[in-house]
PDB file of N, CA and C in Angstrom:
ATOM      1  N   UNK A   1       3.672  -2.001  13.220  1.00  0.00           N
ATOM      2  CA  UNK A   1       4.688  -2.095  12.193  1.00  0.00           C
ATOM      3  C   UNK A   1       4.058  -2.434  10.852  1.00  0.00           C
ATOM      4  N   UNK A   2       3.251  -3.224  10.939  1.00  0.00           N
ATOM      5  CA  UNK A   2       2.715  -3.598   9.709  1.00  0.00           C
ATOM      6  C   UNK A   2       1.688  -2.732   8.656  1.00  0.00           C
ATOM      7  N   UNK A   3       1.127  -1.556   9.771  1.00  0.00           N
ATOM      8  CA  UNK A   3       0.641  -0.454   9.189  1.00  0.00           C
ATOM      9  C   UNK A   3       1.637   0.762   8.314  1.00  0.00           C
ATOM     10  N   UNK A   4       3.009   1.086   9.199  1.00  0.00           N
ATOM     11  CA  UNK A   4       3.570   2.005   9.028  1.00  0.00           C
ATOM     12  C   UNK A   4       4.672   1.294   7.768  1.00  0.00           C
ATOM     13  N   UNK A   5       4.994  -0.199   6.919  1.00  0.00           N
ATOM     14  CA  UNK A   5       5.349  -0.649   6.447  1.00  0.00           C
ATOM     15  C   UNK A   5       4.627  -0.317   4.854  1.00  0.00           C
ATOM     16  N   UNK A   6       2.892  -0.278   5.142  1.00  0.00           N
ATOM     17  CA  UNK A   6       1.914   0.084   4.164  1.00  0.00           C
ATOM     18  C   UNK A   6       2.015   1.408   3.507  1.00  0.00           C
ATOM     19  N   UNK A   7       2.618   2.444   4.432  1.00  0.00           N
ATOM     20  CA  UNK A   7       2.548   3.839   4.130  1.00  0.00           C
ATOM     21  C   UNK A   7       3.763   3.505   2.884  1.00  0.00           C
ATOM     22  N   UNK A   8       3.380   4.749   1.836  1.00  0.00           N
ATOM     23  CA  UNK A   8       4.196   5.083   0.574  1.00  0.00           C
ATOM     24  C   UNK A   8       5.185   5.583   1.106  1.00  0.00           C
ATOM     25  N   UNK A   9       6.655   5.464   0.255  1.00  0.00           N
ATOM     26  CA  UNK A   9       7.871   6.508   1.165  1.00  0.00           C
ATOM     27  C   UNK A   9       8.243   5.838   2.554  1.00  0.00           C
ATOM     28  N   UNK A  10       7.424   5.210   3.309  1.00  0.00           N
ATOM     29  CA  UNK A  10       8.069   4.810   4.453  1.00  0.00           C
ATOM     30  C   UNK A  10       8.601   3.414   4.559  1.00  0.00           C
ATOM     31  N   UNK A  11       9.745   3.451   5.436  1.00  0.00           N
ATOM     32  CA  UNK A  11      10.742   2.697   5.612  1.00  0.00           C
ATOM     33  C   UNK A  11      10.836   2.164   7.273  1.00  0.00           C
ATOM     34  N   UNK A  12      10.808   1.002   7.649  1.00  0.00           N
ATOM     35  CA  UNK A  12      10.774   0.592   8.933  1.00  0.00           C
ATOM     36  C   UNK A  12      12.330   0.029   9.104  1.00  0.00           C
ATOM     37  N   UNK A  13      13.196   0.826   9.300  1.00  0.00           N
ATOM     38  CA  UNK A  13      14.407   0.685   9.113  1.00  0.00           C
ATOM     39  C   UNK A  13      15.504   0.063  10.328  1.00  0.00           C
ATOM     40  N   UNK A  14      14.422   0.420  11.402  1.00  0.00           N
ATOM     41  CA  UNK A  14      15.911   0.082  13.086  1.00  0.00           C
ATOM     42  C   UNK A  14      14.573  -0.110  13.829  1.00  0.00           C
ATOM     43  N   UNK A  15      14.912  -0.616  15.254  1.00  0.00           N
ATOM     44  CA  UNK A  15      14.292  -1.170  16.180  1.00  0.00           C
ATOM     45  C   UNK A  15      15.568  -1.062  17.085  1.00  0.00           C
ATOM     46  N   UNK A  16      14.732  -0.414  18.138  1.00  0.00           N
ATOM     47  CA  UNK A  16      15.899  -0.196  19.665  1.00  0.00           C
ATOM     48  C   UNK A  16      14.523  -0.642  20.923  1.00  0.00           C
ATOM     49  N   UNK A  17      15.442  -1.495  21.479  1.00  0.00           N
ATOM     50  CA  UNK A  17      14.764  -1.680  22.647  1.00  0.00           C
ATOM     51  C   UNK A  17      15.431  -1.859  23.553  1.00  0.00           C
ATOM     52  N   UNK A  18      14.847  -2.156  24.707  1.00  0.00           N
ATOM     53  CA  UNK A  18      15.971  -2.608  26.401  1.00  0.00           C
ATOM     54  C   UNK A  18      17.164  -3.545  26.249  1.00  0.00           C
ATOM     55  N   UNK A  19      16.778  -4.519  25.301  1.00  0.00           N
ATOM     56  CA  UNK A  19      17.825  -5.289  25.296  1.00  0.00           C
ATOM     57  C   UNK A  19      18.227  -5.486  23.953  1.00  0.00           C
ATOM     58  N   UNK A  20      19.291  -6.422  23.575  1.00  0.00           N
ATOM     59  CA  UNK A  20      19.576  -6.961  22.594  1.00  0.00           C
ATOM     60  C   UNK A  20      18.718  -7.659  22.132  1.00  0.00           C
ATOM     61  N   UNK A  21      18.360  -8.979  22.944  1.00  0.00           N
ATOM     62  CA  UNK A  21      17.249  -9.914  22.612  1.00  0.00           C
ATOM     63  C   UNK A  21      15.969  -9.544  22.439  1.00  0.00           C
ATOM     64  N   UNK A  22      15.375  -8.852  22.983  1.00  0.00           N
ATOM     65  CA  UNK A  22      14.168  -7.934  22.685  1.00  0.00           C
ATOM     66  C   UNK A  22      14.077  -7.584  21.191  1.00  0.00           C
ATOM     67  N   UNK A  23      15.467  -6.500  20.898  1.00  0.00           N
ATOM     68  CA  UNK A  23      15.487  -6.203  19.873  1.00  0.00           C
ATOM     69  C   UNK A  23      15.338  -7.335  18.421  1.00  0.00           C
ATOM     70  N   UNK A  24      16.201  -8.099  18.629  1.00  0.00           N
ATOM     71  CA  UNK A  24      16.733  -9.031  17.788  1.00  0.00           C
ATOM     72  C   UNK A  24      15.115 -10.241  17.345  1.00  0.00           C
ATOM     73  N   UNK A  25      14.226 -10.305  18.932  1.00  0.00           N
ATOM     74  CA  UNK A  25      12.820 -11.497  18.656  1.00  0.00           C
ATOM     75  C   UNK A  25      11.904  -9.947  17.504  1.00  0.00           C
ATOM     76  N   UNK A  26      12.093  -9.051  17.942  1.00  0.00           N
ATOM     77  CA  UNK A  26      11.156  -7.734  17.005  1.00  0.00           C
ATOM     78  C   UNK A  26      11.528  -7.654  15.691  1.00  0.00           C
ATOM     79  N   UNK A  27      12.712  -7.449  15.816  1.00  0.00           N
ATOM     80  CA  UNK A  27      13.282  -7.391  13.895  1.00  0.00           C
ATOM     81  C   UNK A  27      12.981  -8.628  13.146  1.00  0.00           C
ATOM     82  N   UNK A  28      12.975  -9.963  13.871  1.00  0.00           N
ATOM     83  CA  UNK A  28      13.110 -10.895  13.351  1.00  0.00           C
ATOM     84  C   UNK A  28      11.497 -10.783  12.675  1.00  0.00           C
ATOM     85  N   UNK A  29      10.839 -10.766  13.566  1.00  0.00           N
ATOM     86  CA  UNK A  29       9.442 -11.110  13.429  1.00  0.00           C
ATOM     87  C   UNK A  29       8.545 -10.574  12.210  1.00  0.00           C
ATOM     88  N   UNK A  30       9.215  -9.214  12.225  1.00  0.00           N
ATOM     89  CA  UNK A  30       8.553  -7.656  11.222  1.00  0.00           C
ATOM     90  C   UNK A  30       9.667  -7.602  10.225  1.00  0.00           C
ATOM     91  N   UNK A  31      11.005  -8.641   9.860  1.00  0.00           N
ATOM     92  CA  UNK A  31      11.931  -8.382   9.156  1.00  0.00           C
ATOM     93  C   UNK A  31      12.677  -7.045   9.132  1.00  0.00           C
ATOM     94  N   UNK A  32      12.896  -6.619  10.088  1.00  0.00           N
ATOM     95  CA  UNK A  32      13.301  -5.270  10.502  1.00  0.00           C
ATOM     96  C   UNK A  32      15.157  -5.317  10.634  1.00  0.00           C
ATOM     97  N   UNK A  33      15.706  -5.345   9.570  1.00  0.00           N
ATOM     98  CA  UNK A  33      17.511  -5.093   9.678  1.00  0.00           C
ATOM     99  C   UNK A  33      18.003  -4.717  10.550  1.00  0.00           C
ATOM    100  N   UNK A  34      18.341  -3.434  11.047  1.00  0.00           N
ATOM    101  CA  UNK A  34      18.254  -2.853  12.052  1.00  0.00           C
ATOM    102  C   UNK A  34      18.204  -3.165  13.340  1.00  0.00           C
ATOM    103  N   UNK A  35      19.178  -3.686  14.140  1.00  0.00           N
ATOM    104  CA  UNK A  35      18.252  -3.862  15.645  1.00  0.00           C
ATOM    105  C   UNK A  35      19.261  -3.285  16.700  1.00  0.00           C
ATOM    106  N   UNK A  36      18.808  -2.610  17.718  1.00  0.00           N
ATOM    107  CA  UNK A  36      19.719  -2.195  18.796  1.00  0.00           C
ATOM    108  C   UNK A  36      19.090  -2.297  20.102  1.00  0.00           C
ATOM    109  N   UNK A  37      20.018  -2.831  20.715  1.00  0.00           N
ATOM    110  CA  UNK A  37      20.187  -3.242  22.459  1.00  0.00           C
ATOM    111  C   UNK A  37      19.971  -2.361  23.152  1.00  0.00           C
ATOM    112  N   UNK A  38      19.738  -0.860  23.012  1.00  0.00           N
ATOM    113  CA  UNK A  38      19.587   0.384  23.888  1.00  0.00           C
ATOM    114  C   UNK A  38      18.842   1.232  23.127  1.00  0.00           C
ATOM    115  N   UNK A  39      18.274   2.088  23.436  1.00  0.00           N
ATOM    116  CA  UNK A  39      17.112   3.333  22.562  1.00  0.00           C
ATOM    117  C   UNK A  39      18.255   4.450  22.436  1.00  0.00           C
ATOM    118  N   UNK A  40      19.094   4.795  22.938  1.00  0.00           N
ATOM    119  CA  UNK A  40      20.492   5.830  22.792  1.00  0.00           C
ATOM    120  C   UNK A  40      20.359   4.809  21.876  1.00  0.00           C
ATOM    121  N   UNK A  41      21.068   4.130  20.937  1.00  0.00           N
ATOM    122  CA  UNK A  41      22.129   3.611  20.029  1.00  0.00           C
ATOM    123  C   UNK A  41      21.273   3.266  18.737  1.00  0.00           C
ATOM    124  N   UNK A  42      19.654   3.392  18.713  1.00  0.00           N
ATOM    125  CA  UNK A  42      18.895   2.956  17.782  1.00  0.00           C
ATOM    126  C   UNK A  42      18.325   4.837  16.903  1.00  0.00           C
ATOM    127  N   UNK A  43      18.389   5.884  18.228  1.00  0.00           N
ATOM    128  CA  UNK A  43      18.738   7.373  18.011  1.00  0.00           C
ATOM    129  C   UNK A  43      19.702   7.547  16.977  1.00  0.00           C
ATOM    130  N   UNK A  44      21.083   7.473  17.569  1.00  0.00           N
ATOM    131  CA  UNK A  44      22.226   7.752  17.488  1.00  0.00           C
ATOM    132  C   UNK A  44      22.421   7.331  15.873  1.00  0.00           C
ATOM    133  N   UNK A  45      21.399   6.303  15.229  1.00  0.00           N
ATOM    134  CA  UNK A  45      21.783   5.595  13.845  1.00  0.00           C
ATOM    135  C   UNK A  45      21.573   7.383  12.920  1.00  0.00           C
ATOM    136  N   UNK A  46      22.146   7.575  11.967  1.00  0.00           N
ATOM    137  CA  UNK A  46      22.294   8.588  11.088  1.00  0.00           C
ATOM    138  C   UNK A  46      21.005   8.809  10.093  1.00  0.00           C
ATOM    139  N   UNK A  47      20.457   7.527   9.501  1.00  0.00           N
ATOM    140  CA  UNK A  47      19.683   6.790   9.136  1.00  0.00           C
ATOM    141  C   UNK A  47      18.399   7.018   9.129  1.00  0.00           C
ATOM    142  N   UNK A  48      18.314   7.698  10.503  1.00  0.00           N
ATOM    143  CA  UNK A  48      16.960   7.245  11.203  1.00  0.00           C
ATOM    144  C   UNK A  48      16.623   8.664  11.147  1.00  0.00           C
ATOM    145  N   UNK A  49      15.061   8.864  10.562  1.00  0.00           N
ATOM    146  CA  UNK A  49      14.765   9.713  10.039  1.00  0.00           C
ATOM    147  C   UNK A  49      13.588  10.385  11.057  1.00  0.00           C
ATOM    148  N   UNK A  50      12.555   9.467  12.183  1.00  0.00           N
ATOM    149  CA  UNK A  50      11.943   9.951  12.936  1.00  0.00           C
ATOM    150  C   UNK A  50      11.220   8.866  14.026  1.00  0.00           C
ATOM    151  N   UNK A  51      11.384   8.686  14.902  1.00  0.00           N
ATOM    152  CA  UNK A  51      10.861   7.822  15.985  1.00  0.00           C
ATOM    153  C   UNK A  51      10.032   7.636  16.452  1.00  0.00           C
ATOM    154  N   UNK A  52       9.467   6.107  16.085  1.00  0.00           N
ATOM    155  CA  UNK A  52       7.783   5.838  16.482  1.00  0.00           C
ATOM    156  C   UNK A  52       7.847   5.004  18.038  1.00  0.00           C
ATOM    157  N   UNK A  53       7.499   5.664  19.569  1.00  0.00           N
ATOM    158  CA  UNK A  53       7.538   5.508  20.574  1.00  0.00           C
ATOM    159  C   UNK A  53       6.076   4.672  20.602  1.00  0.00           C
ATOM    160  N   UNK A  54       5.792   2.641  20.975  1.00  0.00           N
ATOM    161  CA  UNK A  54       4.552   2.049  20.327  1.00  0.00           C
ATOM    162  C   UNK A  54       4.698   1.938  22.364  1.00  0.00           C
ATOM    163  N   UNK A  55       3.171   1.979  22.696  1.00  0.00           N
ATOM    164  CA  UNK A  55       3.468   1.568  23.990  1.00  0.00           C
ATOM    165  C   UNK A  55       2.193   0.779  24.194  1.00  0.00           C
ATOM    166  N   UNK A  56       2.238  -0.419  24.684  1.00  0.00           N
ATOM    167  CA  UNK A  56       0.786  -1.645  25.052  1.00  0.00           C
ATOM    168  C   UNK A  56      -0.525  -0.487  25.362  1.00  0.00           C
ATOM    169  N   UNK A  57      -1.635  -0.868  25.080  1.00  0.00           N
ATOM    170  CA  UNK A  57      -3.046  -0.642  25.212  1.00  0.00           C
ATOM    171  C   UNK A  57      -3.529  -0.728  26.551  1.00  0.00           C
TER     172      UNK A  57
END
């Protein structure tokens, strides 16, 4: 997040994860507005311009 925050033009706008709480400790952390309880409903935002899928190392 903190890379794709650096890019010009880009916007780190929503965060969807498994849960609510998931969502809600991520946004908090990266200041991310945006937060949704399901990956359908973080899609579904109008907003959302293209989806970065981050998965552990």
């Amino acid at each position: 997040v903190q890379i794709l925050k650096q890019l010009e033009g880009a916007e780190v706008l929503a965060v969807g994860s498994r849960s609510a709480e998931g969502a809600d400790r991520f946004g908090s952390r990266w200041g991310i507005p945006r937060r949704y309880g399901t990956y359908e409903d973080a899609a579904s935002d109008a907003d959302v311009d293209v989806v970065y899928v981050a998965t552990p190392c």
